[in-house]
Each structure stands twice: as structure tokens, then as C-alpha cells.
C-alpha atoms as a PDB file:
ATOM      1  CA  UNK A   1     -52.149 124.162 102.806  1.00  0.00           C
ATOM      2  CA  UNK A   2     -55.318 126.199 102.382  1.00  0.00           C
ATOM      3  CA  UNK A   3     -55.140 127.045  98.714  1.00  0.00           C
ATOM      4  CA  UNK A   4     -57.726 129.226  98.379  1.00  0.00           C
ATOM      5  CA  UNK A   5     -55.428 131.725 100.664  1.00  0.00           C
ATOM      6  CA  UNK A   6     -53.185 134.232  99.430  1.00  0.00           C
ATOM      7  CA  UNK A   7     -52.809 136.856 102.098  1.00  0.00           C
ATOM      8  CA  UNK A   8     -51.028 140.184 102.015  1.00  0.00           C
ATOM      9  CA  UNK A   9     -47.744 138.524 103.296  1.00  0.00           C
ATOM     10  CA  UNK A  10     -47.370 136.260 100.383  1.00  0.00           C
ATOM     11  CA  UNK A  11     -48.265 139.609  98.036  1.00  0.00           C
ATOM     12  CA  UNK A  12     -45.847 141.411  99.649  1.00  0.00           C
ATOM     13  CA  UNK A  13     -43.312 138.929  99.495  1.00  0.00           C
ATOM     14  CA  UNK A  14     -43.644 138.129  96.026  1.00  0.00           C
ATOM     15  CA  UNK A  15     -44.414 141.992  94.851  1.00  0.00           C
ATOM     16  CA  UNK A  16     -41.489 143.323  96.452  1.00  0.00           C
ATOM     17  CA  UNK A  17     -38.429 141.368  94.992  1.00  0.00           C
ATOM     18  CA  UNK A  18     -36.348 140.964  98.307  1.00  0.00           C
ATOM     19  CA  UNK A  19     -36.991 137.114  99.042  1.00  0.00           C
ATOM     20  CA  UNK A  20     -33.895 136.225 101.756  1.00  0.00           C
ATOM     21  CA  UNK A  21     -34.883 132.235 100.408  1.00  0.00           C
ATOM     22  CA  UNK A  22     -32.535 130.624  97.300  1.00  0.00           C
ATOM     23  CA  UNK A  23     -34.256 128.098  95.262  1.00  0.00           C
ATOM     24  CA  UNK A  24     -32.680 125.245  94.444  1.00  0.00           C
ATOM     25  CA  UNK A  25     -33.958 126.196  90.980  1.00  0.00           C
ATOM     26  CA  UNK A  26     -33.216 130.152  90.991  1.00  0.00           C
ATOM     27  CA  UNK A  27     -33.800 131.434  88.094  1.00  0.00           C
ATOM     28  CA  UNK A  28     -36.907 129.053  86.590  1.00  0.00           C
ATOM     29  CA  UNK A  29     -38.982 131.724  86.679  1.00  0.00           C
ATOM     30  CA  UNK A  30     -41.277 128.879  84.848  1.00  0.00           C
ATOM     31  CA  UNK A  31     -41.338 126.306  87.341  1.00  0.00           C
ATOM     32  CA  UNK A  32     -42.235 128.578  90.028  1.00  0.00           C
ATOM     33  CA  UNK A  33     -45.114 129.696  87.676  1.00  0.00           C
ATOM     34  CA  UNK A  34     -46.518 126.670  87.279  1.00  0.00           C
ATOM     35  CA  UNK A  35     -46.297 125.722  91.159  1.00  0.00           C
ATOM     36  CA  UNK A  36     -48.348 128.653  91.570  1.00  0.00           C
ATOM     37  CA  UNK A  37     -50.835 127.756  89.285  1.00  0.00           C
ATOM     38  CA  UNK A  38     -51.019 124.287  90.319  1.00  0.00           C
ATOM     39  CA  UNK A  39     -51.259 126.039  93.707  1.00  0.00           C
ATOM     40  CA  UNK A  40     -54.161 128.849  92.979  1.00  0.00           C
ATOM     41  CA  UNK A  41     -55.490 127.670  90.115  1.00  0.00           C
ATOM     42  CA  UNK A  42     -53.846 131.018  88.168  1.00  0.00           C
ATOM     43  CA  UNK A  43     -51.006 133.124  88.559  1.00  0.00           C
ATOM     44  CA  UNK A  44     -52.111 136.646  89.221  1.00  0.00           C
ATOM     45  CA  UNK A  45     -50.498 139.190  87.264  1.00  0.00           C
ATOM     46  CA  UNK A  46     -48.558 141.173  90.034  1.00  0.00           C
ATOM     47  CA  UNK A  47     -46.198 138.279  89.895  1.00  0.00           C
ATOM     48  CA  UNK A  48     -45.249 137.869  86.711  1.00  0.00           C
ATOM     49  CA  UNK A  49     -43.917 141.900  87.279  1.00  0.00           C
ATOM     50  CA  UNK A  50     -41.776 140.334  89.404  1.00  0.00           C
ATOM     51  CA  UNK A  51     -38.006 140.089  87.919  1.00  0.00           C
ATOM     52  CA  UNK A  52     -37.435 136.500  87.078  1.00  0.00           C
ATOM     53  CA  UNK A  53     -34.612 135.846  88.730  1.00  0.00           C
ATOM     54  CA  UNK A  54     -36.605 137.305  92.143  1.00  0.00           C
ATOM     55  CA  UNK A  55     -39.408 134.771  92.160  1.00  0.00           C
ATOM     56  CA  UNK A  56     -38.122 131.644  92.706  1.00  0.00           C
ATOM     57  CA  UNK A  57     -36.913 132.338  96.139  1.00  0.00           C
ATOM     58  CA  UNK A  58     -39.988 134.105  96.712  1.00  0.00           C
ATOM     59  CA  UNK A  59     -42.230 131.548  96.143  1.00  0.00           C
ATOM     60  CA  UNK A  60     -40.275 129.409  98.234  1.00  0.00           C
ATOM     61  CA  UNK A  61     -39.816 131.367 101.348  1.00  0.00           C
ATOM     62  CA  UNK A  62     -44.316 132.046 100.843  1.00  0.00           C
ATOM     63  CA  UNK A  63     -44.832 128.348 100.857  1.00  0.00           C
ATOM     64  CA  UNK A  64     -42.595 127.872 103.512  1.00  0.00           C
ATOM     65  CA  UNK A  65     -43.596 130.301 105.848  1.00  0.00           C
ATOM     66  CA  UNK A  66     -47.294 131.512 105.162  1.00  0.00           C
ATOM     67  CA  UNK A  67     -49.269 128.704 103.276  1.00  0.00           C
ATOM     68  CA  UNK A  68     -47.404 125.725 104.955  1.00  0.00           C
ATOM     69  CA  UNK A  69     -49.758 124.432 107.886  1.00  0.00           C
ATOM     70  CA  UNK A  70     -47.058 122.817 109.329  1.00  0.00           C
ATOM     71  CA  UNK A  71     -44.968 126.131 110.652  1.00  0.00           C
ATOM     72  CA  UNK A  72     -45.395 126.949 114.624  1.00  0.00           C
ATOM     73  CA  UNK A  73     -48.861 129.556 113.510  1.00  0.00           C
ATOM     74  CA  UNK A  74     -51.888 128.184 112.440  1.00  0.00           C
ATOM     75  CA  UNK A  75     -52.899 129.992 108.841  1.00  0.00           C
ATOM     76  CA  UNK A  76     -55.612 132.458 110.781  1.00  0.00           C
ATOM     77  CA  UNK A  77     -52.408 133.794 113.405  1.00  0.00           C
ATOM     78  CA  UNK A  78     -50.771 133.988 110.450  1.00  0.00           C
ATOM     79  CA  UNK A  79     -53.695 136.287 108.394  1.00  0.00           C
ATOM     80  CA  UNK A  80     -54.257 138.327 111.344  1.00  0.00           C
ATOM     81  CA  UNK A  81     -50.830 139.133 112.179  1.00  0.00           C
ATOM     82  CA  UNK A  82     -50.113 140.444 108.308  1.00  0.00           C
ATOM     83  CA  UNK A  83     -53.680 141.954 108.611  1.00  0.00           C
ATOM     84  CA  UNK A  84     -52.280 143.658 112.004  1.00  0.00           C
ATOM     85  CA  UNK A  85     -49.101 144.751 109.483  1.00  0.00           C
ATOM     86  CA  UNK A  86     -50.729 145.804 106.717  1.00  0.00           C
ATOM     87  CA  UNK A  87     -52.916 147.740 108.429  1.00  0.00           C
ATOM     88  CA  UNK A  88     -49.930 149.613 110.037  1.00  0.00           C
ATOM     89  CA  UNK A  89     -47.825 150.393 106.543  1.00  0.00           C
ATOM     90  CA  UNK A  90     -50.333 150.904 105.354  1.00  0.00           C
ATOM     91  CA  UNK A  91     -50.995 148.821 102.646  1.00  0.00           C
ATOM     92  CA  UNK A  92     -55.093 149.121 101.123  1.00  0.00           C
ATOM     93  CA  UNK A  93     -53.995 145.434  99.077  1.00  0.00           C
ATOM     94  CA  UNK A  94     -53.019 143.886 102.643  1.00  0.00           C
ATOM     95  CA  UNK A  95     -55.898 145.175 104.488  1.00  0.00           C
ATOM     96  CA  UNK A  96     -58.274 143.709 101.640  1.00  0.00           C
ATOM     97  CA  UNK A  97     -56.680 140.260 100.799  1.00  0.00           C
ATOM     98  CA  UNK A  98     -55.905 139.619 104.527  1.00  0.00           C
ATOM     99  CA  UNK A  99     -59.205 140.236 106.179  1.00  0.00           C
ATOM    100  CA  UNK A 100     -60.827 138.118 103.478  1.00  0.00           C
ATOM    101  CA  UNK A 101     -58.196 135.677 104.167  1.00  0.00           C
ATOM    102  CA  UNK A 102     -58.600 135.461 107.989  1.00  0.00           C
ATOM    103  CA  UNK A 103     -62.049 134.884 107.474  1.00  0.00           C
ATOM    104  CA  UNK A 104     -61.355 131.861 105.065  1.00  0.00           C
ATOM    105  CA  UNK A 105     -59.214 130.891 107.857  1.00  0.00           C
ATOM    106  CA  UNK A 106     -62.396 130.884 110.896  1.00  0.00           C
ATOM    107  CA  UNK A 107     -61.309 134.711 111.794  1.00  0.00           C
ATOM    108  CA  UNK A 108     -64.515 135.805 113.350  1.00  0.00           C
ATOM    109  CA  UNK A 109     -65.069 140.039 112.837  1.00  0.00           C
ATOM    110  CA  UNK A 110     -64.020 140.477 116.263  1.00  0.00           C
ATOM    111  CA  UNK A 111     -60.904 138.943 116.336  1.00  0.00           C
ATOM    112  CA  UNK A 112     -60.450 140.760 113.015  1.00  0.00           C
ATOM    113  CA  UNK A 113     -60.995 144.239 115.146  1.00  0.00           C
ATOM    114  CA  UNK A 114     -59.042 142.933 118.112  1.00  0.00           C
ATOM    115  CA  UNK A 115     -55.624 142.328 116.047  1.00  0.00           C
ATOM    116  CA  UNK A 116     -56.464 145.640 114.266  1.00  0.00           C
ATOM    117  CA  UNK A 117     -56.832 147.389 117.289  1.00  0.00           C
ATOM    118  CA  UNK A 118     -53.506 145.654 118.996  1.00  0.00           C
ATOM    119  CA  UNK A 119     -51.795 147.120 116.205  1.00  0.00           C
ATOM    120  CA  UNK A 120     -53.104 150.173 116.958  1.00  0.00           C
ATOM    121  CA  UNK A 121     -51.938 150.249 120.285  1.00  0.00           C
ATOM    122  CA  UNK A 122     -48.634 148.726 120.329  1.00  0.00           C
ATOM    123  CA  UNK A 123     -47.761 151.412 117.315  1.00  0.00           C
ATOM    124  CA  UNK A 124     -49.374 154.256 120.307  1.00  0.00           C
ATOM    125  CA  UNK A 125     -47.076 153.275 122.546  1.00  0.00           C
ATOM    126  CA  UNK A 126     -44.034 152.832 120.589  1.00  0.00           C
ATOM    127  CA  UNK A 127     -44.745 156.388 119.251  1.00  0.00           C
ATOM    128  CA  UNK A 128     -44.779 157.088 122.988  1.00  0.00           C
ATOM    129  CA  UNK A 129     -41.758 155.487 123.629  1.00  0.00           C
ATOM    130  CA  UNK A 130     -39.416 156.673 121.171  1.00  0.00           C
ATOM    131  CA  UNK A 131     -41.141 160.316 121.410  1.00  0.00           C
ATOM    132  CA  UNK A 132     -40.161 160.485 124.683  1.00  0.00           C
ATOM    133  CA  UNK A 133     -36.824 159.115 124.574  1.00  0.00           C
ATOM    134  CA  UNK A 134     -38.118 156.572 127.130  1.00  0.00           C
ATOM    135  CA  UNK A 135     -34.442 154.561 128.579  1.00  0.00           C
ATOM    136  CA  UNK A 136     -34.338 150.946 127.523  1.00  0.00           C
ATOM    137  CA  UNK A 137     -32.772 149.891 130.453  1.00  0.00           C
ATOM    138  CA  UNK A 138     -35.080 151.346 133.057  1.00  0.00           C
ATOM    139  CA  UNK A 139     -37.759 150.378 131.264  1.00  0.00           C
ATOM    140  CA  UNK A 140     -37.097 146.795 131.736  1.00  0.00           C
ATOM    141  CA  UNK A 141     -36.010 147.235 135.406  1.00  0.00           C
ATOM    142  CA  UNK A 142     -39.377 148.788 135.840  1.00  0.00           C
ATOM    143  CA  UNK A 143     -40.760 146.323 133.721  1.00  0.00           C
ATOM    144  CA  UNK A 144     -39.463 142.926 135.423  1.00  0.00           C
ATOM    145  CA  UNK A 145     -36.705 142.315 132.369  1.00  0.00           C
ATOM    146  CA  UNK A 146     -33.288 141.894 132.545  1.00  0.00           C
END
């Protein structure tokens, strides 16, 4: 786990209060604290606005997913593709923490730009697509899909 990371996913995560994880220990608000300490070296302030009874899960579901290096993304797909999202919300905190993060990660500027601009694009298009109305199912005739 790279612990120096703390990309936009795991502030959004933790800074919304809608973790889908349970914790074995919901509710230790404390426990999860210090894991995050022992984890960053501090817990930043956003999370402690988090309610108490939120974070647990939301911890757990961030380790698990984003900081494990063990999942089926390396940590820099991972960086990029919340850099890609934040990007899109838009979300300034996302943009900053992620690109830094990606970086960390061996992100080199222009894959930085490349996932920013795929972002771009694929929200184009789907702006074209629902705009238009464009038919699901001929679209993936068309397309080669089923």
C-alpha cells in the first residue's frame, strides 16, 4: 500500500458519508481513526466531519479498493481513473490530490493529459448520444454488440 497516497476517491469516499462497506467494528469511529493515522501519519480534518457511525465502513471499503495493491488496478490506473472523474464532476479537491497522486504513483504528465482528455471525450460523446436520442439497440448492431 503506497501510504503516502490519498487520492480524490478515498476523499470522496470518506467526505461523502455513503460507504456501501459494514465494518466489522461499525461504529468505532476511534479505531478507524487510529488506522488512519497509523496509515498517513495524521488524520486530516475532513474526516473527522464525517458522522461517526459513517466512517468505519468508509475506511474499509478505501483500503479495500483504492490503497490495497493487491485489487485487479495498479495504484496509478487507479489515480488516473478518479483524476479522469474528478475532473468530470467537477471536483477542484480531486483534480489536485489525484494528479499529485498519479505522479507519486510513476504517472508521467502525459498520461496525466491523456486520461484527462479521454474523459473529455467519452463525456462528448455521451452528450452526443443522449442529445440525440441515439437507439441503444442499433447502436450496438452497428457497433458489432449484441
Amino acid at each position: 500500500m503506497n501510504r503516502t497516497s490519498f487520492t480524490c476517491l478515498t476523499v470522496l469516499v470518506i467526505a461523502s458519508g455513503l460507504g456501501l462497506a459494514t465494518s466489522a467494528h461499525a461504529g468505532d469511529a476511534a479505531a478507524t481513526y487510529a488506522d488512519i493515522e497509523k496509515t498517513f501519519g495524521s488524520v486530516p480534518s475532513f474526516v473527522k466531519a464525517v458522522p461517526k457511525s459513517a466512517i468505519p465502513g468508509l475506511w474499509q471499503q478505501t483500503k479495500e479498493l483504492e490503497l490495497s495493491e493487491t485489487t485487479a488496478l495498479p495504484p496509478k490506473v487507479k489515480a488516473l481513473i478518479s483524476l479522469a472523474v474528478g475532473a468530470q464532476i467537477p471536483c477542484e479537491y480531486c483534480v489536485w490530490i489525484d494528479t499529485n497522486t498519479a505522479k507519486q504513483n510513476g504517472a508521467s504528465d502525459e498520461e496525466i493529459g491523456e486520461a484527462i482528455a479521454m474523459a473529455g471525450l467519452t463525456r462528448n460523446w455521451s452528450t452526443v448520444f443522449h442529445g440525440l436520442q441515439v437507439d441503444m439497440v442499433q447502436f450496438k448492431k452497428e457497433l458489432g454488440g449484441q
